[in-house]
Each structure stands twice: as structure tokens, then as C-alpha cells.
N, C-alpha and C. Protein backbone atom coordinates (compact mmCIF):
# COMPACT_ATOMS: atom_id res chain seq x y z
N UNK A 1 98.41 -197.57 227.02
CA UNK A 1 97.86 -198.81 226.52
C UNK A 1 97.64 -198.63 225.02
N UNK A 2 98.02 -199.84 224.69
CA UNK A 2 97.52 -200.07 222.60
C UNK A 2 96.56 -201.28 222.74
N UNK A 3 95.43 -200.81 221.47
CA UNK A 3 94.88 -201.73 220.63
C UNK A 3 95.35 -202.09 219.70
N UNK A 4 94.88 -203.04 218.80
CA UNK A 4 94.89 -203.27 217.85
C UNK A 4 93.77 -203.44 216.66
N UNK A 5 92.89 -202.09 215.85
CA UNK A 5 92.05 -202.28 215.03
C UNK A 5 92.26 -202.45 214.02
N UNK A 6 92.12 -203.79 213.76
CA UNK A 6 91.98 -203.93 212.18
C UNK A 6 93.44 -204.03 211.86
N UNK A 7 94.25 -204.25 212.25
CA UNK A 7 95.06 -204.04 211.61
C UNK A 7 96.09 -202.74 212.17
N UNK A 8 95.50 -201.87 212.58
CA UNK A 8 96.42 -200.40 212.70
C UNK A 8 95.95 -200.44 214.62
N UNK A 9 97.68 -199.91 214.82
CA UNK A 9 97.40 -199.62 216.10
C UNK A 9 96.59 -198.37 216.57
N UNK A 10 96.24 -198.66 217.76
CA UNK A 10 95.61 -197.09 218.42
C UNK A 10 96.30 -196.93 219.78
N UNK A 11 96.80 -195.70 219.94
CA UNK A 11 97.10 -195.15 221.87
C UNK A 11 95.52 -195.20 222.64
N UNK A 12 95.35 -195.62 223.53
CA UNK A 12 94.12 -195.48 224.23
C UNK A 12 94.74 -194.39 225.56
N UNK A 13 94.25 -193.30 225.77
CA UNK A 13 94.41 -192.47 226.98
C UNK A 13 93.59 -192.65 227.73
N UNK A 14 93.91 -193.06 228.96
CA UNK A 14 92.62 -193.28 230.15
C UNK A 14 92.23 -192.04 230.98
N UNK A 15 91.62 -191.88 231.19
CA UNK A 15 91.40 -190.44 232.75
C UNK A 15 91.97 -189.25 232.08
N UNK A 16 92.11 -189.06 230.90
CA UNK A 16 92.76 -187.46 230.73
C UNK A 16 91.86 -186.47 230.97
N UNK A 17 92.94 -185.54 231.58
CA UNK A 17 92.23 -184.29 232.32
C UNK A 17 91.37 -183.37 231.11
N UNK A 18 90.23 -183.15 231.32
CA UNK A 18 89.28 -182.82 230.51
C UNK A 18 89.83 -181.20 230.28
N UNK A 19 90.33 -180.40 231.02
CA UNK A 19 90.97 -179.04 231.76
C UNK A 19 92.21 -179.09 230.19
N UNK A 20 92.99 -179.98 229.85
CA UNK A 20 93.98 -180.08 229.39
C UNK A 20 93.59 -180.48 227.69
N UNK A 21 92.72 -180.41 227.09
CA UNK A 21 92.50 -181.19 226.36
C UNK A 21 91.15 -180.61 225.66
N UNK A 22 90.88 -179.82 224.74
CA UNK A 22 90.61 -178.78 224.00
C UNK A 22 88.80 -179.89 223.11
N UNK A 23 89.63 -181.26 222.98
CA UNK A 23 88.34 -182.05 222.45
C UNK A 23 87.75 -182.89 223.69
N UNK A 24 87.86 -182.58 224.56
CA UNK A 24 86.66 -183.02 226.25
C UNK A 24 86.13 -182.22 226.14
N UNK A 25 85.64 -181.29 225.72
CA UNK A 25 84.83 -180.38 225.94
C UNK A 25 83.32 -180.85 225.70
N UNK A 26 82.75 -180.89 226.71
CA UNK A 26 81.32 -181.36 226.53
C UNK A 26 81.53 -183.10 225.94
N UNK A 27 82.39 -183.85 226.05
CA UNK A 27 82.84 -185.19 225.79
C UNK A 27 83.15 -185.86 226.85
N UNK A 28 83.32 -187.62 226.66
CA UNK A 28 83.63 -188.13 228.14
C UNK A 28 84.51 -188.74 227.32
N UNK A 29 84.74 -188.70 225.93
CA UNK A 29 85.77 -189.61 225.22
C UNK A 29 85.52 -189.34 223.84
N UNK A 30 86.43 -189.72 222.91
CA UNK A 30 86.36 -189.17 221.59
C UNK A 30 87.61 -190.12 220.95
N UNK A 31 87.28 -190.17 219.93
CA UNK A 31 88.48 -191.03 219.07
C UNK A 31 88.80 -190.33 217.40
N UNK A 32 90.20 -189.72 217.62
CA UNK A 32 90.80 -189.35 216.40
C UNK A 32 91.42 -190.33 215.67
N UNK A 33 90.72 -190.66 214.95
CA UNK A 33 91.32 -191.34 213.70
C UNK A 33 92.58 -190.68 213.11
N UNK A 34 92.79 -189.55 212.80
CA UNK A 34 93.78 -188.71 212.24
C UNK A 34 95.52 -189.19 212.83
N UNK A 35 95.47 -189.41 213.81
CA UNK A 35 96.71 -189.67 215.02
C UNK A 35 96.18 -190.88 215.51
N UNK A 36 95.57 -191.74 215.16
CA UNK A 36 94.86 -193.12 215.98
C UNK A 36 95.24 -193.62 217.43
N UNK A 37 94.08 -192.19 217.71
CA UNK A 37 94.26 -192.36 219.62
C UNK A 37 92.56 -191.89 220.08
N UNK A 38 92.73 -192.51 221.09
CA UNK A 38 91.26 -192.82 221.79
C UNK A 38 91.85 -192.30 223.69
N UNK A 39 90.60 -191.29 223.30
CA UNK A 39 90.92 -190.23 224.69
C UNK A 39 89.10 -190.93 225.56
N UNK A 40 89.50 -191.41 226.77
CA UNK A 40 88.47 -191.28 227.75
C UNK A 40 89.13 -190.42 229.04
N UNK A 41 87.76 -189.44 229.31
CA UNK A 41 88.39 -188.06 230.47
C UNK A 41 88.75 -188.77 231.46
N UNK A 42 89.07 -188.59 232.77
CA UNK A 42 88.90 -188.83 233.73
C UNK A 42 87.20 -188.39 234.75
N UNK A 43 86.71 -189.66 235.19
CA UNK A 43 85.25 -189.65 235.41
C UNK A 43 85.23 -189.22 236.83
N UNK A 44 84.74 -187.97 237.11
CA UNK A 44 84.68 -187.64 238.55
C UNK A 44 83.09 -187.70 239.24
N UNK A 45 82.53 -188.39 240.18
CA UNK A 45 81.47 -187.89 241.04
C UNK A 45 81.25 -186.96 240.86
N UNK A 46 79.90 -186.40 240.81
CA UNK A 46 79.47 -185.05 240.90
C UNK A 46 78.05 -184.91 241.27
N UNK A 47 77.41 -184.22 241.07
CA UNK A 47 75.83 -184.05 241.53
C UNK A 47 75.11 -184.13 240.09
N UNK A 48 75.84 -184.11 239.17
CA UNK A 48 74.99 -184.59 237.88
C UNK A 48 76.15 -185.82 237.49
N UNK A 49 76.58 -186.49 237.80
CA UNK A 49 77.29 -188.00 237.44
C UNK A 49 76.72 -189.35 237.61
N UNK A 50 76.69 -190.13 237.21
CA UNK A 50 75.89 -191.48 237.19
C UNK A 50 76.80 -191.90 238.36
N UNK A 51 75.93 -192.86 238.80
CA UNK A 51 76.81 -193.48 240.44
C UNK A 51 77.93 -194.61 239.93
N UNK A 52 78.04 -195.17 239.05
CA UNK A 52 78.90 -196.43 238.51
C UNK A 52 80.09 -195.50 237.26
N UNK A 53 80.57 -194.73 237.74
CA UNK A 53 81.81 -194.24 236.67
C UNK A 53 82.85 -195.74 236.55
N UNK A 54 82.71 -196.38 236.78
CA UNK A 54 83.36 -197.37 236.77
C UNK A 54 82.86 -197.98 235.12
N UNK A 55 81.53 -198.51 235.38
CA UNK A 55 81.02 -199.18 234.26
C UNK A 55 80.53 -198.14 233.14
N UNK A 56 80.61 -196.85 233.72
CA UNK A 56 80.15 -196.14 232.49
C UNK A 56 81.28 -195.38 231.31
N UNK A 57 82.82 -196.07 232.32
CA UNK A 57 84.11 -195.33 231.61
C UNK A 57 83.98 -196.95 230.77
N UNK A 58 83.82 -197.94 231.01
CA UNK A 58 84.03 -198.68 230.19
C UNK A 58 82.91 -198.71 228.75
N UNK A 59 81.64 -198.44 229.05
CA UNK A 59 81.05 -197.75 227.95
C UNK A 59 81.61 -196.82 227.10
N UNK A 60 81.80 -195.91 227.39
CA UNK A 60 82.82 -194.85 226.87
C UNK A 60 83.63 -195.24 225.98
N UNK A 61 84.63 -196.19 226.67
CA UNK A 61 85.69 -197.07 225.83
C UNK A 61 85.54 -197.28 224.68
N UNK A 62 84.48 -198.32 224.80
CA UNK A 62 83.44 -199.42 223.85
C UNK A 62 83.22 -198.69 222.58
N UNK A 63 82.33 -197.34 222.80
CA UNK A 63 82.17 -196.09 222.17
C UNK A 63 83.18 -196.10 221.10
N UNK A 64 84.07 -195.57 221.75
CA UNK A 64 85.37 -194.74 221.07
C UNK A 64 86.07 -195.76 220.31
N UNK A 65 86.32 -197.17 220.77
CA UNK A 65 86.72 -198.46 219.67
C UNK A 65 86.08 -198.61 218.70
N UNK A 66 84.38 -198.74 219.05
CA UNK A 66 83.89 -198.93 217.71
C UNK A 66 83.61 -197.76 216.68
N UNK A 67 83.78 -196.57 217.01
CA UNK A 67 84.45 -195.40 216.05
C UNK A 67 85.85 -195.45 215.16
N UNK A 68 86.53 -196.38 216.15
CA UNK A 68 87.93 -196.69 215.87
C UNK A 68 87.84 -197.72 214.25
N UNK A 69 86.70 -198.75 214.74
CA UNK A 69 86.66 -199.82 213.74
C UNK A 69 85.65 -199.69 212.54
N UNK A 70 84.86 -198.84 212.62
CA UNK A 70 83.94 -197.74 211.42
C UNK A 70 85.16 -197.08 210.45
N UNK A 71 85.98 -196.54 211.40
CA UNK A 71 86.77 -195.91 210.43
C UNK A 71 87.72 -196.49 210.02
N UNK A 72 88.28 -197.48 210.44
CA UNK A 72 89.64 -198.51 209.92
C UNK A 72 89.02 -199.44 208.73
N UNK A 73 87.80 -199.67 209.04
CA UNK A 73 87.06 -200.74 208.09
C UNK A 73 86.50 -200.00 206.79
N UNK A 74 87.01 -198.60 206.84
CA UNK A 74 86.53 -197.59 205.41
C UNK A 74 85.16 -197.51 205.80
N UNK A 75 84.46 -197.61 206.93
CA UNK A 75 82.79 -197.02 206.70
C UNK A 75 82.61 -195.79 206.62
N UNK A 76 83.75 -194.59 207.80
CA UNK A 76 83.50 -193.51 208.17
C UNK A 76 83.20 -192.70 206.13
N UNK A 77 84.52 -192.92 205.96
CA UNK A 77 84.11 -191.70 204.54
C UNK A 77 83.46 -192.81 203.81
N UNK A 78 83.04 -193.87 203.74
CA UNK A 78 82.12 -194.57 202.53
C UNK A 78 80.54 -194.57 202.94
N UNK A 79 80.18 -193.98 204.10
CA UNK A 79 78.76 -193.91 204.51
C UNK A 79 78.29 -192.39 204.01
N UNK A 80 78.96 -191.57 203.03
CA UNK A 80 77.78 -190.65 202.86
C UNK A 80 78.86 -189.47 203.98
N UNK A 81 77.64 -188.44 203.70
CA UNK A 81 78.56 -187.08 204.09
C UNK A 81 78.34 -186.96 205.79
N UNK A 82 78.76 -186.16 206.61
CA UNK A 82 78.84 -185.86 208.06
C UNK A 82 77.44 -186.09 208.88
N UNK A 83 77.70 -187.05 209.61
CA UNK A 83 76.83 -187.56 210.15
C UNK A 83 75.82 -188.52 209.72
N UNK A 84 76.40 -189.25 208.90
CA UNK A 84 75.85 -190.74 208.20
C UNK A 84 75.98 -191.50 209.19
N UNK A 85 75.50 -192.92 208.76
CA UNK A 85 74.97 -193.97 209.94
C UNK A 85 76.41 -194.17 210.55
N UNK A 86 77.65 -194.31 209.77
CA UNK A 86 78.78 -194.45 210.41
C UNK A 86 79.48 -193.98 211.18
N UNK A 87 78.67 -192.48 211.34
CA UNK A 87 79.65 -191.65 212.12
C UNK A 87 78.40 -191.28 213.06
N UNK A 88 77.32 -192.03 213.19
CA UNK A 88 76.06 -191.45 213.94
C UNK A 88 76.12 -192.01 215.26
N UNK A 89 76.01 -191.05 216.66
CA UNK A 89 76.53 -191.30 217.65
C UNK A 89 75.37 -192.76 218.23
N UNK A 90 74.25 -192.51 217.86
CA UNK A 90 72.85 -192.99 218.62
C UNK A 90 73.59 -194.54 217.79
N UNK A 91 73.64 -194.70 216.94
CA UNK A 91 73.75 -196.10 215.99
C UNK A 91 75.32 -196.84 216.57
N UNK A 92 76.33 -195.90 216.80
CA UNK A 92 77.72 -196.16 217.69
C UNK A 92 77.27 -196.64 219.10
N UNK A 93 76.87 -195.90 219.78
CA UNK A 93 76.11 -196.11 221.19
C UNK A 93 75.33 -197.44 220.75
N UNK A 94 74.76 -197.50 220.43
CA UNK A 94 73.33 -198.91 220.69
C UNK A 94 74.50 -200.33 220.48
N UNK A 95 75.88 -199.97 219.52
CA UNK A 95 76.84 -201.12 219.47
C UNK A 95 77.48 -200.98 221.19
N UNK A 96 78.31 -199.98 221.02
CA UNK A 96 78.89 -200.19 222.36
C UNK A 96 78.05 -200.81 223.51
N UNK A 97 76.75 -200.55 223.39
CA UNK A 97 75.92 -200.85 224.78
C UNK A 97 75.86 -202.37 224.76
N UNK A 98 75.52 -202.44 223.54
CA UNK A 98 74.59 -204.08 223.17
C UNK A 98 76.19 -205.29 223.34
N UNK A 99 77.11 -204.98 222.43
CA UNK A 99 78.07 -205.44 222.39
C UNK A 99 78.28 -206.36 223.57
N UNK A 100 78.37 -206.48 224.77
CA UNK A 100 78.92 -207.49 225.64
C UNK A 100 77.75 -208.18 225.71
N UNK A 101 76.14 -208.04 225.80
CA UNK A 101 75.52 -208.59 225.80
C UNK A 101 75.59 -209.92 224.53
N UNK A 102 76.01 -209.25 223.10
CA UNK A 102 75.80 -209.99 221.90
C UNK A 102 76.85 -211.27 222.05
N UNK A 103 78.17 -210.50 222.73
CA UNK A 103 79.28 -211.65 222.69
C UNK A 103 78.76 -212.56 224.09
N UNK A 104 77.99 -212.00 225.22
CA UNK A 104 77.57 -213.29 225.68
C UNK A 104 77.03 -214.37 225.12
N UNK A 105 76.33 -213.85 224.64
CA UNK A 105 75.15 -214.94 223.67
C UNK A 105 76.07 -215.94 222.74
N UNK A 106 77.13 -214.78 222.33
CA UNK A 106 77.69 -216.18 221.15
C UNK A 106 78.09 -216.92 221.82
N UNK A 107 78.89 -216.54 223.11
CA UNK A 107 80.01 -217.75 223.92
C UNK A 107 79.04 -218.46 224.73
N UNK A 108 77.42 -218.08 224.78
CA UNK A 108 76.48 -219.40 225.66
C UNK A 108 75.98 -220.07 224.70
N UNK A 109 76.30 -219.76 223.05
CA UNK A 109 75.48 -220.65 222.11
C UNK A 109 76.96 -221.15 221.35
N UNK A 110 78.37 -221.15 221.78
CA UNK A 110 79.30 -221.62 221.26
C UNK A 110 79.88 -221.14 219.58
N UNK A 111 79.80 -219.99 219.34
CA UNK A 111 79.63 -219.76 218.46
C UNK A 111 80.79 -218.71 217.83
N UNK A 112 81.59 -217.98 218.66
CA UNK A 112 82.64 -217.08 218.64
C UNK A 112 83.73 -217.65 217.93
């Protein structure tokens, strides 16, 4: 599968084997700008796994796009050195989460 950010395409990898893949490590997804591709692992059940891998690979996603669009939009290197607000996971996360909630709101107040 391709996106389209901004302008520049991205590969999106779904389910890649975490075993195979050197940046899963301790990750459920990650996005290289360098090669503009967006890796989510494959989400297995486990005894420490959230019960909805379903909705939480699509979080993930969300994640890794809007890393995608920080860095296509010049925030990543214009926010300051490693680990500025642009590249800050907690400030990425609170978009991905909030995000479907925000675009509800516009499309119940007509506004999109």
C-alpha cells in the first residue's frame, strides 16, 4: 500500500515480522523518512497485549503518518535538535489518538 504525504509518496508495510527487521525492536511501528516507508509489526495476542490489536494497529498507523507529515512539512529538522516537539513521541501520540475524534467534530460541525 501507498500514501500520499504532502506531496511525496510513502510504502506503508503492514504486519512485518518484527524477527526480520532490525528497527521493531522494542517498536510496534516506526517511519523512515530516509526511504519514505512506514513499517507497522505484525500484532500478536499475548499475555502482555491489549485485547483490540485491531484498533491499536490502526493507532500505530496514525502514529507513523503523522511522523510522516512532521517531516515532509520541514518540522522534523526545523524544530530544534533530537527530540524537539516534532519528533516528540508523547506530542505525535496525543495527534494520532485525538485525530479521528477532531475530524469527527469537523464533519458534525460541517467544516472539513
Amino acid at each position: 500500500m501507498r500514501v500520499n504525504i504532502l506531496g511525496t509518496d510513502y510504502e506503508i508495510i503492514l504486519d512485518a515480522d518484527p524477527k526480520k527487521d532490525k528497527n521493531m525492536i522494542d517498536n510496534d511501528g516506526y517511519c523512515d523518512h530516509s526511504v519514505r516507508k512506514i513499517v507497522v509489526s505484525k500484532l500478536e495476542q499475548d499475555d502482555n497485549s491489549l485485547e483490540d490489536l485491531v484498533d491499536y494497529g490502526k493507532k500505530v498507523l496514525r502514529h507513523e503518518i503523522i511522523h510522516a507529515f512532521l517531516c515532509e512539512s520541514g518540522l522534523r529538522e526545523c524544530s530544534g535538535r533530537a527530540g524537539a516537539w516534532a519528533q516528540n513521541e508523547e506530542m505525535v501520540d496525543w495527534i494520532a489518538v485525538q485525530a479521528p475524534k477532531i475530524f469527527e467534530a469537523f464533519r458534525q460541525c460541517n467544516c472539513i
